[in-house]
N, C-alpha and C. Protein backbone atom coordinates (compact mmCIF):
# COMPACT_ATOMS: atom_id res chain seq x y z
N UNK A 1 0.84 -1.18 0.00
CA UNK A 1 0.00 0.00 0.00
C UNK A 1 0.88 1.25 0.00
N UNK A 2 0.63 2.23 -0.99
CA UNK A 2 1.29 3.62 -0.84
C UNK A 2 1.33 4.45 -0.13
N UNK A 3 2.23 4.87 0.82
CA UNK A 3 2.71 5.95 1.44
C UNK A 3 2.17 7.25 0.88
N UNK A 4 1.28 8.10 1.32
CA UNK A 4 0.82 9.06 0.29
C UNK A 4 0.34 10.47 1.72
N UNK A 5 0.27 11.42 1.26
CA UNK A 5 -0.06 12.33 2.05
C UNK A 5 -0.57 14.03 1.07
N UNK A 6 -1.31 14.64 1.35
CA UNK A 6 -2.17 15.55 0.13
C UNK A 6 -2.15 16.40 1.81
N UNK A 7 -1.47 17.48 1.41
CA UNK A 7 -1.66 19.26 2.26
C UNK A 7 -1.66 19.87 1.27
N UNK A 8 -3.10 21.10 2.06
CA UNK A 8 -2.56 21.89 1.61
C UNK A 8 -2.71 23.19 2.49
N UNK A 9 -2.35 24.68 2.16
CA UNK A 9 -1.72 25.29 3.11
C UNK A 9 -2.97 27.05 2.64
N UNK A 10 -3.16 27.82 2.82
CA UNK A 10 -3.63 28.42 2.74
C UNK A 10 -3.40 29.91 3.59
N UNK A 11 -2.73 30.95 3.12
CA UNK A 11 -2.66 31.94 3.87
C UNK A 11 -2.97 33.31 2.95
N UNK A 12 -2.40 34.69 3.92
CA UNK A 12 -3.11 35.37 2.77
C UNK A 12 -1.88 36.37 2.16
N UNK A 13 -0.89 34.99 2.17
CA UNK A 13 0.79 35.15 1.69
C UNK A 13 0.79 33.98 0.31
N UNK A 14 0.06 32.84 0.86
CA UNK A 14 0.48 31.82 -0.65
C UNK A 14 -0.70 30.74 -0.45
N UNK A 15 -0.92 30.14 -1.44
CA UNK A 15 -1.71 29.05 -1.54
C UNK A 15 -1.10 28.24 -2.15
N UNK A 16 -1.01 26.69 -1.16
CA UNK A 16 0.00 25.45 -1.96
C UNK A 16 -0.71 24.58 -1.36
N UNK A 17 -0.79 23.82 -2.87
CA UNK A 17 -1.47 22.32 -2.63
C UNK A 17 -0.30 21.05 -2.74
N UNK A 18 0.26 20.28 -1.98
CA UNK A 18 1.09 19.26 -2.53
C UNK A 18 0.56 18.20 -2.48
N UNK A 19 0.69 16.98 -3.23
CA UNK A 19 0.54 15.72 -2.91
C UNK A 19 1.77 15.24 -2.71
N UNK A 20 2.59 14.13 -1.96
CA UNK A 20 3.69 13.10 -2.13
C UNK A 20 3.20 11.67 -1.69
N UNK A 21 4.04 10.93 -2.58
CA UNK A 21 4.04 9.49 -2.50
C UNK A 21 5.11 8.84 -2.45
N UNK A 22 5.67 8.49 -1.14
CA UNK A 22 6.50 7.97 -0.92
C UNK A 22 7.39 6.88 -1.80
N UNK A 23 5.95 5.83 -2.84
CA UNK A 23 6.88 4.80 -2.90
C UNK A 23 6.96 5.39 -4.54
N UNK A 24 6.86 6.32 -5.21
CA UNK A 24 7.03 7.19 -6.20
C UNK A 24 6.01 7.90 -7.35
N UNK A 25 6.34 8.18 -8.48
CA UNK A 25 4.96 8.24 -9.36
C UNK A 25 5.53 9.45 -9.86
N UNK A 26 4.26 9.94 -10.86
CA UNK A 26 5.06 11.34 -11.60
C UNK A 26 5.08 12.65 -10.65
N UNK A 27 5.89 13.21 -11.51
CA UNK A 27 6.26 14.74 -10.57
C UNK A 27 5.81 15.80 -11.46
N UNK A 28 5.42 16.61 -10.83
CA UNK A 28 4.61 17.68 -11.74
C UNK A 28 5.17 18.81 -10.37
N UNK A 29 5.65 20.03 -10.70
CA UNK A 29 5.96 21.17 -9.78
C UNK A 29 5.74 22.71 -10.51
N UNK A 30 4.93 23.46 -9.77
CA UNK A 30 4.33 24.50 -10.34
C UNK A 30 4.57 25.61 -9.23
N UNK A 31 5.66 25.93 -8.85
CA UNK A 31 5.76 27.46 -7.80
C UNK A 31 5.73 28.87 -7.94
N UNK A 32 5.62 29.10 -9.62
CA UNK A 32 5.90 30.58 -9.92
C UNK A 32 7.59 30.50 -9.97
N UNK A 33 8.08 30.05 -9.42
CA UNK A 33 10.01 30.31 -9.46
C UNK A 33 10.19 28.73 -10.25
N UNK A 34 10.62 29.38 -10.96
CA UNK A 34 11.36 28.42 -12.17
C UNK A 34 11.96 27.08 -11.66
N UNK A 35 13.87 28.10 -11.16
CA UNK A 35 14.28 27.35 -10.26
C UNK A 35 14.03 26.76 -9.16
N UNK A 36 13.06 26.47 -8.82
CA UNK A 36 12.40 26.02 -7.42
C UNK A 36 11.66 24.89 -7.74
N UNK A 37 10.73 25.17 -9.19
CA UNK A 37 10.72 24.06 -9.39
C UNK A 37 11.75 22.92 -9.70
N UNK A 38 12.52 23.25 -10.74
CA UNK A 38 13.39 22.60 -11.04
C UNK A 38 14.30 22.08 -9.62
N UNK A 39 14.50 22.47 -8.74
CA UNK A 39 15.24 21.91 -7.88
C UNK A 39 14.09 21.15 -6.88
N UNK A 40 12.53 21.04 -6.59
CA UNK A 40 11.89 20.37 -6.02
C UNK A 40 11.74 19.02 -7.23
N UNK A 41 11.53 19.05 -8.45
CA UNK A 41 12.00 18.44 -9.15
C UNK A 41 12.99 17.17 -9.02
N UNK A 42 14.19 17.96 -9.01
CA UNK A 42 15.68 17.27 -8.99
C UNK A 42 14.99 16.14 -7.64
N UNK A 43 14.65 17.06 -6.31
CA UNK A 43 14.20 16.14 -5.23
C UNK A 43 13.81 15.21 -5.30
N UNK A 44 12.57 15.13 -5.70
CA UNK A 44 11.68 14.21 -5.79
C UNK A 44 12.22 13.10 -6.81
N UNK A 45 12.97 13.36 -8.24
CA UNK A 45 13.32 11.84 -9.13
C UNK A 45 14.80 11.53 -8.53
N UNK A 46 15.21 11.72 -7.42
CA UNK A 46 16.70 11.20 -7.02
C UNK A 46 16.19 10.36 -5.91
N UNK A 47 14.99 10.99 -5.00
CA UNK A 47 14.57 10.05 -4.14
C UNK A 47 13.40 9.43 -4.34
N UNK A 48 13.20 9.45 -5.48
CA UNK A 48 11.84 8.28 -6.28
C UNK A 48 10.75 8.57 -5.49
N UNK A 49 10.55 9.86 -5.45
CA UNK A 49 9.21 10.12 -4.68
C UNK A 49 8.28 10.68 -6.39
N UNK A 50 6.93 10.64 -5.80
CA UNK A 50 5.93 11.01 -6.91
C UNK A 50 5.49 12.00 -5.80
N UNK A 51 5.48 13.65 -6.87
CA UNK A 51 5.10 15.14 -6.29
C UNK A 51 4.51 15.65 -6.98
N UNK A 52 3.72 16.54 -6.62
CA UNK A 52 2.69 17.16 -7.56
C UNK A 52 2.39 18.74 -6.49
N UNK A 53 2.58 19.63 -6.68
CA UNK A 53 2.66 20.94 -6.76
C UNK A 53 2.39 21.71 -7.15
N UNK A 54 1.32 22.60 -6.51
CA UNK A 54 0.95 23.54 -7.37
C UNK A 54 0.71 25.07 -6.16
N UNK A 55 1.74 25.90 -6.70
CA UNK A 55 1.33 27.22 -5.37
C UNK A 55 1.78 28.40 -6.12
N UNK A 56 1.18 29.33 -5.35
CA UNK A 56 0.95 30.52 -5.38
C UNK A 56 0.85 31.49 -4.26
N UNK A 57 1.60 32.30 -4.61
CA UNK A 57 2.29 33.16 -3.58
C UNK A 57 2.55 35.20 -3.74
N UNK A 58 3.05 35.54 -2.83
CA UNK A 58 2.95 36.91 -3.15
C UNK A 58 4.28 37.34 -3.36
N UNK A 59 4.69 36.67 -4.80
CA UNK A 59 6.12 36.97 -5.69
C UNK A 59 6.30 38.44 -6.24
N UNK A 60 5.10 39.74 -5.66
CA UNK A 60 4.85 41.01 -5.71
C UNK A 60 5.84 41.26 -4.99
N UNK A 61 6.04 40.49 -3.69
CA UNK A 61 6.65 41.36 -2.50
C UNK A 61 8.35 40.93 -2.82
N UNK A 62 8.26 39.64 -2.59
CA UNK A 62 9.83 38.43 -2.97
C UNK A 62 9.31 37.34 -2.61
N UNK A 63 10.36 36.12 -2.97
CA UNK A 63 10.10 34.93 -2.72
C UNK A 63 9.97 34.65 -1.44
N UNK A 64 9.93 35.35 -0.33
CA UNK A 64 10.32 34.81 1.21
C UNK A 64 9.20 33.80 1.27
N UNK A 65 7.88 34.40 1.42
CA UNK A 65 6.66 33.31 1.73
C UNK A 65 6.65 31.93 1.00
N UNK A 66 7.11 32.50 -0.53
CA UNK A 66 6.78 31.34 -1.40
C UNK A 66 7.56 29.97 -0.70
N UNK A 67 9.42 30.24 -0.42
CA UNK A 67 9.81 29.26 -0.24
C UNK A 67 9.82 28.50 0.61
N UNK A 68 9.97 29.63 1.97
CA UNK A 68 9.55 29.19 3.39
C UNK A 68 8.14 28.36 3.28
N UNK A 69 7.16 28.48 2.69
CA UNK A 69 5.88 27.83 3.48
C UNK A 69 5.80 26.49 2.32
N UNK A 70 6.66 26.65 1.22
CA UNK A 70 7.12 25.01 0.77
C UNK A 70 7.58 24.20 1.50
N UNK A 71 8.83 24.53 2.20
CA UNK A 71 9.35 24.12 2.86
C UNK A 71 8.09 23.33 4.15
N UNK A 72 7.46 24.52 4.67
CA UNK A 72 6.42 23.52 5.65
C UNK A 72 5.84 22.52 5.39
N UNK A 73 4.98 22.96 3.80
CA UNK A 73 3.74 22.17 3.50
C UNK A 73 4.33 20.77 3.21
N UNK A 74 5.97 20.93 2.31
CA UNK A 74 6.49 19.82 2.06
C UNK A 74 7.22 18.92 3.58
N UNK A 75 7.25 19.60 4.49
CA UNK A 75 7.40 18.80 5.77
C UNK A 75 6.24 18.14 6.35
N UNK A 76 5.30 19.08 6.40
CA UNK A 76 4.09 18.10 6.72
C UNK A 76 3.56 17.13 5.89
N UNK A 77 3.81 16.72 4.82
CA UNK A 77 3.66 15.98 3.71
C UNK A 77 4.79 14.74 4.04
N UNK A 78 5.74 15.09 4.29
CA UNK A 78 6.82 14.00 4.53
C UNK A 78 6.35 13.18 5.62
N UNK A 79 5.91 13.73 6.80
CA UNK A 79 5.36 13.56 8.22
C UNK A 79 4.44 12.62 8.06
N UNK A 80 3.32 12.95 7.33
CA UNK A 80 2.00 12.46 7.18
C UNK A 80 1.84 11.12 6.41
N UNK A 81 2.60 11.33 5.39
CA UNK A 81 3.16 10.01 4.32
C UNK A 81 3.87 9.08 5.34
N UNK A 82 4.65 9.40 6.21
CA UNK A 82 5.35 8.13 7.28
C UNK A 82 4.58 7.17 8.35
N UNK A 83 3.91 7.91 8.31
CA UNK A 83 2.73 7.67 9.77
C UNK A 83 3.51 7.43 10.90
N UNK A 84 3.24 6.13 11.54
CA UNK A 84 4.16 5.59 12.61
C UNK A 84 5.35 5.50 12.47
N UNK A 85 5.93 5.56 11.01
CA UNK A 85 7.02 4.86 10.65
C UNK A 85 7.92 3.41 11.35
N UNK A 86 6.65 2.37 11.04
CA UNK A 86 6.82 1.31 10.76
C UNK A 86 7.45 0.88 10.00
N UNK A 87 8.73 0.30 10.38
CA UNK A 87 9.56 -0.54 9.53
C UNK A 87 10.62 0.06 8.54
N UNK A 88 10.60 1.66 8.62
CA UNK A 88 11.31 2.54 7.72
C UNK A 88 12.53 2.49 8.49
N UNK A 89 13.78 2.90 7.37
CA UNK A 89 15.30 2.68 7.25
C UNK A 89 15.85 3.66 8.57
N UNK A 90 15.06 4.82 8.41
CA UNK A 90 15.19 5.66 9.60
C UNK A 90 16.24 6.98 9.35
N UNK A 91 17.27 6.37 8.72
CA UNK A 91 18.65 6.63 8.64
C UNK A 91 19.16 6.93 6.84
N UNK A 92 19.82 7.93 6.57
CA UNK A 92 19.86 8.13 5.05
C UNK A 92 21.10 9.27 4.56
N UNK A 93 22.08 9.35 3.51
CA UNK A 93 23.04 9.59 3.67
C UNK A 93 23.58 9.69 2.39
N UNK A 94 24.14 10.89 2.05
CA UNK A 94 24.12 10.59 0.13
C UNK A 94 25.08 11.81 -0.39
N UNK A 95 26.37 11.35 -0.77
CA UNK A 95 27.23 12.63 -1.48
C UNK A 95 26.50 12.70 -2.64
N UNK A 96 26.62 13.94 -3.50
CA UNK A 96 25.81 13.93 -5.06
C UNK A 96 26.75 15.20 -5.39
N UNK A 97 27.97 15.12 -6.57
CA UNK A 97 28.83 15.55 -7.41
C UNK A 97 28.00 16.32 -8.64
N UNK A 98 28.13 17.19 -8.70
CA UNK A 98 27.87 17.92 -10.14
C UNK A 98 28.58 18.83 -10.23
N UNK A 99 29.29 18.02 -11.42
CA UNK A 99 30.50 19.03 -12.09
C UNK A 99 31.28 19.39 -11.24
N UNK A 100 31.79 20.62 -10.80
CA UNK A 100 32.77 21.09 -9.87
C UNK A 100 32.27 21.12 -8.70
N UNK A 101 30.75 21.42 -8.34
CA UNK A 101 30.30 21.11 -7.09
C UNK A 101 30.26 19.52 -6.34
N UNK A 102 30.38 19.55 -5.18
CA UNK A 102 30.15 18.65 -4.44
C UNK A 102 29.10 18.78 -2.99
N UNK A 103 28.17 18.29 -3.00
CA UNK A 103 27.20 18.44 -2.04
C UNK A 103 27.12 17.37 -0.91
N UNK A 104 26.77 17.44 0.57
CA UNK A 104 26.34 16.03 1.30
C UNK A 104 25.10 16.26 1.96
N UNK A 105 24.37 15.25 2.11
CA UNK A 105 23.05 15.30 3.22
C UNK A 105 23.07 14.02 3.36
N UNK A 106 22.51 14.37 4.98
CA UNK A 106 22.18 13.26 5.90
C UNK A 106 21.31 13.69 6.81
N UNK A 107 20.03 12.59 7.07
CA UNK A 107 19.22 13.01 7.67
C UNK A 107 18.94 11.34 8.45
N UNK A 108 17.80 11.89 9.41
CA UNK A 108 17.58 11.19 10.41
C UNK A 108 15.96 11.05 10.97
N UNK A 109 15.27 10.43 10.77
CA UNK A 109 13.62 10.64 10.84
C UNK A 109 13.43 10.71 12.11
N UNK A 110 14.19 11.38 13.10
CA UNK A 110 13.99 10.91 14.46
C UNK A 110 12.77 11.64 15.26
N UNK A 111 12.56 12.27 14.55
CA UNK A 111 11.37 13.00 15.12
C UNK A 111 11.51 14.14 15.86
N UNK A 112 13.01 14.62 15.75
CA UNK A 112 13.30 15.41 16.52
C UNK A 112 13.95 16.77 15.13
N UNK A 113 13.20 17.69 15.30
CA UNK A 113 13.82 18.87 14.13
C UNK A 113 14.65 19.36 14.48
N UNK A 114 15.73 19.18 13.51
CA UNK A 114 17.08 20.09 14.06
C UNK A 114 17.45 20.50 12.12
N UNK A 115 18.86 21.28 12.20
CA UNK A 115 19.24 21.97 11.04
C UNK A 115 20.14 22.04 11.13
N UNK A 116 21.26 21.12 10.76
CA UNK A 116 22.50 21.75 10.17
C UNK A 116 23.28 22.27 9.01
N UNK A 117 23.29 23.24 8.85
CA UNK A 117 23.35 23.91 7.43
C UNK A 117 24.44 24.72 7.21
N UNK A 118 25.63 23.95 6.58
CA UNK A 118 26.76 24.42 6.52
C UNK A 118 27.00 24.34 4.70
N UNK A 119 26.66 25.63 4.27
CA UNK A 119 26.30 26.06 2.47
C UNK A 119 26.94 27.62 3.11
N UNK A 120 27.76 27.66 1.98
CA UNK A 120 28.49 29.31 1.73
C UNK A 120 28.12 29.09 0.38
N UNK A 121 27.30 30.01 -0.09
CA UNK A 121 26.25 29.97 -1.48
C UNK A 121 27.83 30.63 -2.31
N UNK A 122 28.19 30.09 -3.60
CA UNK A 122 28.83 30.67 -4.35
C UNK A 122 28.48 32.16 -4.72
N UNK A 123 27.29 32.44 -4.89
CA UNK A 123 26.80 33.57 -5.08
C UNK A 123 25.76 34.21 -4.92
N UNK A 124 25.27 35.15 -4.21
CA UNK A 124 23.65 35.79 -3.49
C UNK A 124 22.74 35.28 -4.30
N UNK A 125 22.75 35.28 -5.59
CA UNK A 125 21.28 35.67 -6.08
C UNK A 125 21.39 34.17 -7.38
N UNK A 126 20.22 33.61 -7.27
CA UNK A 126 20.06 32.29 -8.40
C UNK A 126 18.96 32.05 -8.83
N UNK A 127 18.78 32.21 -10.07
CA UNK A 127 16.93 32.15 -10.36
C UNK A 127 15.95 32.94 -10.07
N UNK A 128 16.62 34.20 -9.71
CA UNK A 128 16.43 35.59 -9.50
C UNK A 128 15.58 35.74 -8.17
N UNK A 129 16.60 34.87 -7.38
CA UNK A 129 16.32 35.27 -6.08
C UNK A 129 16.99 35.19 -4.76
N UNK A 130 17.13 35.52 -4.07
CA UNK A 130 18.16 35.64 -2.96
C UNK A 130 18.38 34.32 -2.50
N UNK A 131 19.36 33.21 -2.44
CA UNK A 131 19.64 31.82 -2.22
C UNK A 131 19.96 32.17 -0.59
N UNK A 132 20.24 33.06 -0.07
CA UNK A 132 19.82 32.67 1.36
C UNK A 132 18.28 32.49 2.20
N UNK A 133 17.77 32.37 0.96
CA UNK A 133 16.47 31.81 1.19
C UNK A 133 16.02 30.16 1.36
N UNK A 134 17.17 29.78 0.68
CA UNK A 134 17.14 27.91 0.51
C UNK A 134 17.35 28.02 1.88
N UNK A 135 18.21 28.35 2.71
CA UNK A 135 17.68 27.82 4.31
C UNK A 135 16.86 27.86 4.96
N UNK A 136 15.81 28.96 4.07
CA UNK A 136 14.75 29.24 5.58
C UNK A 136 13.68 27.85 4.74
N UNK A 137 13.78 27.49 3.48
CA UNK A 137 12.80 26.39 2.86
C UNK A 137 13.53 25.04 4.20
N UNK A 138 14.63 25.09 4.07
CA UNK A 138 15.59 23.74 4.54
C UNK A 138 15.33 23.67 5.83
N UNK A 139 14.88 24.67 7.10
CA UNK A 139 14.53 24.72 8.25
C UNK A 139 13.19 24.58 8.32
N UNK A 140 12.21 25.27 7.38
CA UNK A 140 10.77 25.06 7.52
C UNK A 140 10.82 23.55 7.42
N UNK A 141 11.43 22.62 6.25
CA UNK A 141 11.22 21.61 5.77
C UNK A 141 11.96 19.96 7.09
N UNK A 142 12.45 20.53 7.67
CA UNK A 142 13.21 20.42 9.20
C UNK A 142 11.96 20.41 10.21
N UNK A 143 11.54 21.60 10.21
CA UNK A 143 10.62 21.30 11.56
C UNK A 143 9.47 20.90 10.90
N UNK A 144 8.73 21.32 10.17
CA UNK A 144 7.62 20.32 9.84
C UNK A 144 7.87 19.35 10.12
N UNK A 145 8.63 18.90 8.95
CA UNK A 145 8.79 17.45 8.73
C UNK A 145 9.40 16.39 10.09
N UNK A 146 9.88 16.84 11.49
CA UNK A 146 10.06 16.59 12.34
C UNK A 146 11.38 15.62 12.26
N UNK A 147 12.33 16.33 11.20
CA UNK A 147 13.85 15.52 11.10
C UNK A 147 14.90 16.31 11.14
N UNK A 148 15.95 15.26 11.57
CA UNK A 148 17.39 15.62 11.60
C UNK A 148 17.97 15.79 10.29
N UNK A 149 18.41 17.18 9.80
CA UNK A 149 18.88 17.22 8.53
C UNK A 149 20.39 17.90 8.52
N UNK A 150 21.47 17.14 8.04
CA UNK A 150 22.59 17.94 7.87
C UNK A 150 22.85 17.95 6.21
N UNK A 151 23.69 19.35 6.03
CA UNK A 151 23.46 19.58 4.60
C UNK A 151 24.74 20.45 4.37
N UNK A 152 25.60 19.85 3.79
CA UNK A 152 26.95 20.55 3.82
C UNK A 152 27.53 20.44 1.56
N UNK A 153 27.69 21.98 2.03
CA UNK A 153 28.30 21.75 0.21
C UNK A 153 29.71 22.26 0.30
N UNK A 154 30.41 21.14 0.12
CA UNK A 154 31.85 20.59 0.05
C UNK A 154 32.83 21.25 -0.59
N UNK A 155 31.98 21.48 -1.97
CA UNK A 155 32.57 22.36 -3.25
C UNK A 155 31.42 23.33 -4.04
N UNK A 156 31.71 24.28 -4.71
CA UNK A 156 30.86 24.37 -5.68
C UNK A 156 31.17 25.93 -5.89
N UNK A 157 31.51 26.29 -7.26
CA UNK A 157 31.97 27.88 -7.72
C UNK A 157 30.82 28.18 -8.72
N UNK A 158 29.41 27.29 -8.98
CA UNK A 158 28.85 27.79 -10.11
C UNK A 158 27.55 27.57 -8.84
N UNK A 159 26.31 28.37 -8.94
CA UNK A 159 25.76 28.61 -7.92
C UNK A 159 24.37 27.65 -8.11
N UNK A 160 24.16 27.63 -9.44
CA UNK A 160 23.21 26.25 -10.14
C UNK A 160 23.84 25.44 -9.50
N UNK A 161 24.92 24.82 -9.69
CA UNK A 161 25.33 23.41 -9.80
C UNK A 161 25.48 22.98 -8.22
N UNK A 162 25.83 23.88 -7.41
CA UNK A 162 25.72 23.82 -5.84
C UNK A 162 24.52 23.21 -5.45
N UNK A 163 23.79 24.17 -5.92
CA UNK A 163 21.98 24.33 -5.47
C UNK A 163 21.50 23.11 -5.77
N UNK A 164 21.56 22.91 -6.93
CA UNK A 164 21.22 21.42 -7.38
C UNK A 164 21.63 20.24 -6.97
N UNK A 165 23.18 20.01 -6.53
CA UNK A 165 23.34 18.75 -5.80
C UNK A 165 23.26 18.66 -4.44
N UNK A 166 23.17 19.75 -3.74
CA UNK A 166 22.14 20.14 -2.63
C UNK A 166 20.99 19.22 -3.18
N UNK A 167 20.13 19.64 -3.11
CA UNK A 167 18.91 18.99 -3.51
C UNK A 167 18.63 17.47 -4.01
N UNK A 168 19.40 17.25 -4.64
CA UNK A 168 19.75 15.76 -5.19
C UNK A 168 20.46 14.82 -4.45
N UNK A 169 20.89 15.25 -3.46
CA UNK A 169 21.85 14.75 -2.06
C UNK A 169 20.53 14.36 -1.22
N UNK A 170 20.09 15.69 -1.04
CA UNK A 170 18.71 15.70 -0.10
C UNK A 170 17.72 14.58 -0.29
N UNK A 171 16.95 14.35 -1.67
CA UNK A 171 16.38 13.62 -2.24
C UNK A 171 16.97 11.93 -2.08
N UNK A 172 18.63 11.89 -2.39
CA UNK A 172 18.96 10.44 -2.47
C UNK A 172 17.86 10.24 -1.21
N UNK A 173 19.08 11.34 0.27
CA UNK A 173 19.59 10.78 1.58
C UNK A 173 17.76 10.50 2.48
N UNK A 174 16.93 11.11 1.45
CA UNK A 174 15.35 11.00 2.35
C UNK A 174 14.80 9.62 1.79
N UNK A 175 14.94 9.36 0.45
CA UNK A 175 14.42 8.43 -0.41
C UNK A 175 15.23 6.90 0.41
N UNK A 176 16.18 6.97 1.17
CA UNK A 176 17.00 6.37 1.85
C UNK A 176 16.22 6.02 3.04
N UNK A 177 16.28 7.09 3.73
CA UNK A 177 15.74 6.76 5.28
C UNK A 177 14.47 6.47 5.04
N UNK A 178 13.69 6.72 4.01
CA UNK A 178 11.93 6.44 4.18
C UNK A 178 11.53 5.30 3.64
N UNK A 179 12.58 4.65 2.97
CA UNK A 179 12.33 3.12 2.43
C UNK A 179 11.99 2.09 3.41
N UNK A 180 10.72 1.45 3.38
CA UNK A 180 10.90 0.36 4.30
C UNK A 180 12.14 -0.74 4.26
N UNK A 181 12.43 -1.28 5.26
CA UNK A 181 13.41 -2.50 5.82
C UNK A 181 12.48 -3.96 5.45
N UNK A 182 12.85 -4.42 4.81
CA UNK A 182 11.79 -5.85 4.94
C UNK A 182 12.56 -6.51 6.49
N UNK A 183 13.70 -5.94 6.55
CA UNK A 183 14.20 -7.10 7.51
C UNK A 183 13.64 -6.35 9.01
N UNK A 184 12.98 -5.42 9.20
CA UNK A 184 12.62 -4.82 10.45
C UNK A 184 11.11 -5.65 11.02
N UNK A 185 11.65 -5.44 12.41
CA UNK A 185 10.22 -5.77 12.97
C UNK A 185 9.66 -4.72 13.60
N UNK A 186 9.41 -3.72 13.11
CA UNK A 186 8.64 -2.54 13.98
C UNK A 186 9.67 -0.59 13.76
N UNK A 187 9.05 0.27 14.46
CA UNK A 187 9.72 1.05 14.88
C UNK A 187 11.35 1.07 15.14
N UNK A 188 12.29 1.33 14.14
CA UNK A 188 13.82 2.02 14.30
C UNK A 188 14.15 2.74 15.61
N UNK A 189 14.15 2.06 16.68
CA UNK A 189 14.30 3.22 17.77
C UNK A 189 14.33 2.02 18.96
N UNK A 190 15.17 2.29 19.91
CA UNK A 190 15.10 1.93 21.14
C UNK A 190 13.93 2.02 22.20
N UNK A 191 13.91 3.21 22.35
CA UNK A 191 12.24 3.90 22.47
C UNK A 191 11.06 3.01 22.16
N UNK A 192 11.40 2.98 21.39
CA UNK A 192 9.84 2.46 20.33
C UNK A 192 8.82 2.92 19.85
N UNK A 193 9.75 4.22 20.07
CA UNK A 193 8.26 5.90 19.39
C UNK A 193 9.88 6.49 18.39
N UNK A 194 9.21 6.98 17.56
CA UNK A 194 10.49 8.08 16.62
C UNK A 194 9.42 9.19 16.55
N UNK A 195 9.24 10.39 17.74
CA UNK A 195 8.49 11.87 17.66
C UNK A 195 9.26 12.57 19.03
């Protein structure tokens, strides 16, 4: 049975509908920012998720709302698609090379939101918009989503190619931890709760 979860978000900053499906399917991404799609995109076919996206936002003012409240809707979407997280890997971990860049993420479904975010952006502005904005998506997408995320870019002098294996790192290292274990009997955790 599919892992699946449908938010959507409603303010009187943006309106976003997502669907995700854990165990994959097509991707369709519609944000008003090009690059945003294209890099929720990259996400979703590196970690074989099926996404579907569609928002709208007040790109009058800047991207702040747009990316930040992706970032949520797509955390609560991650959240909701796991449920108990029964039998999932838990654990996920993924270098991803493009071109001169080099990117890492590793994350942790522990239920506990944290952010480590060690990115010195090659350059302010990408897709005509301020890239110190990918953190506040990467922290919304953190606490929603109620995980441990570290996200370190290693290399990278072209500010696309950073951004992107960012993202494609991200995507392996989630598509990783959210896979079920056939060999598990239950909950990844000592505990026996992951929240």
């Amino acid at each position: 049975m599919a892992r699946t979860a449908s938010v959507t978000r409603e303010t009187r900053e943006t309106q976003i509908r997502l669907e995700l499906v854990l165990e994959g399917g097509e991707v369709s991404v519609h944000t008003g920012l090009p690059f945003m799609d294209h890099m929720l995109e990259a996400w979703a076919r590196h970690g074989h998720f099926g996404l579907a996206v569609v928002a709208q936002g007040d790109l009058n003012v800047d991207a702040h709302h747009t990316i930040e409240d992706l970032g949520l809707v797509l955390g609560r979407a991650l959240r909701e698609a796991l449920g108990d997280k029964q039998s999932i890997r838990r654990f996920g971990a993924a270098y991803v090379p493009m071109d001169e860049s080099l990117a890492r993420a590793v994350v942790d479904l522990s239920g506990r939101p944290h952010l480590a975010y060690r990115v010195t952006p090659p350059s302010p502005v990408c897709g005509g918009f301020d890239t110190r904005l990918f953190h506040e998506f990467f922290q919304a997408l953190a606490n929603a989503g109620a995980l441990t995320l570290h996200l370190d870019l290693l290399a990278g002098a072209e500010v696309h190619h950073a951004f992107e294996a960012l993202f494609k790192a991200l995507g392996k290292a989630l598509g990783q931890a959210a896979a079920l274990d056939p060999g598990s009997m239950g909950i990844p955790s000592t505990k026996g709760v992951l929240e």
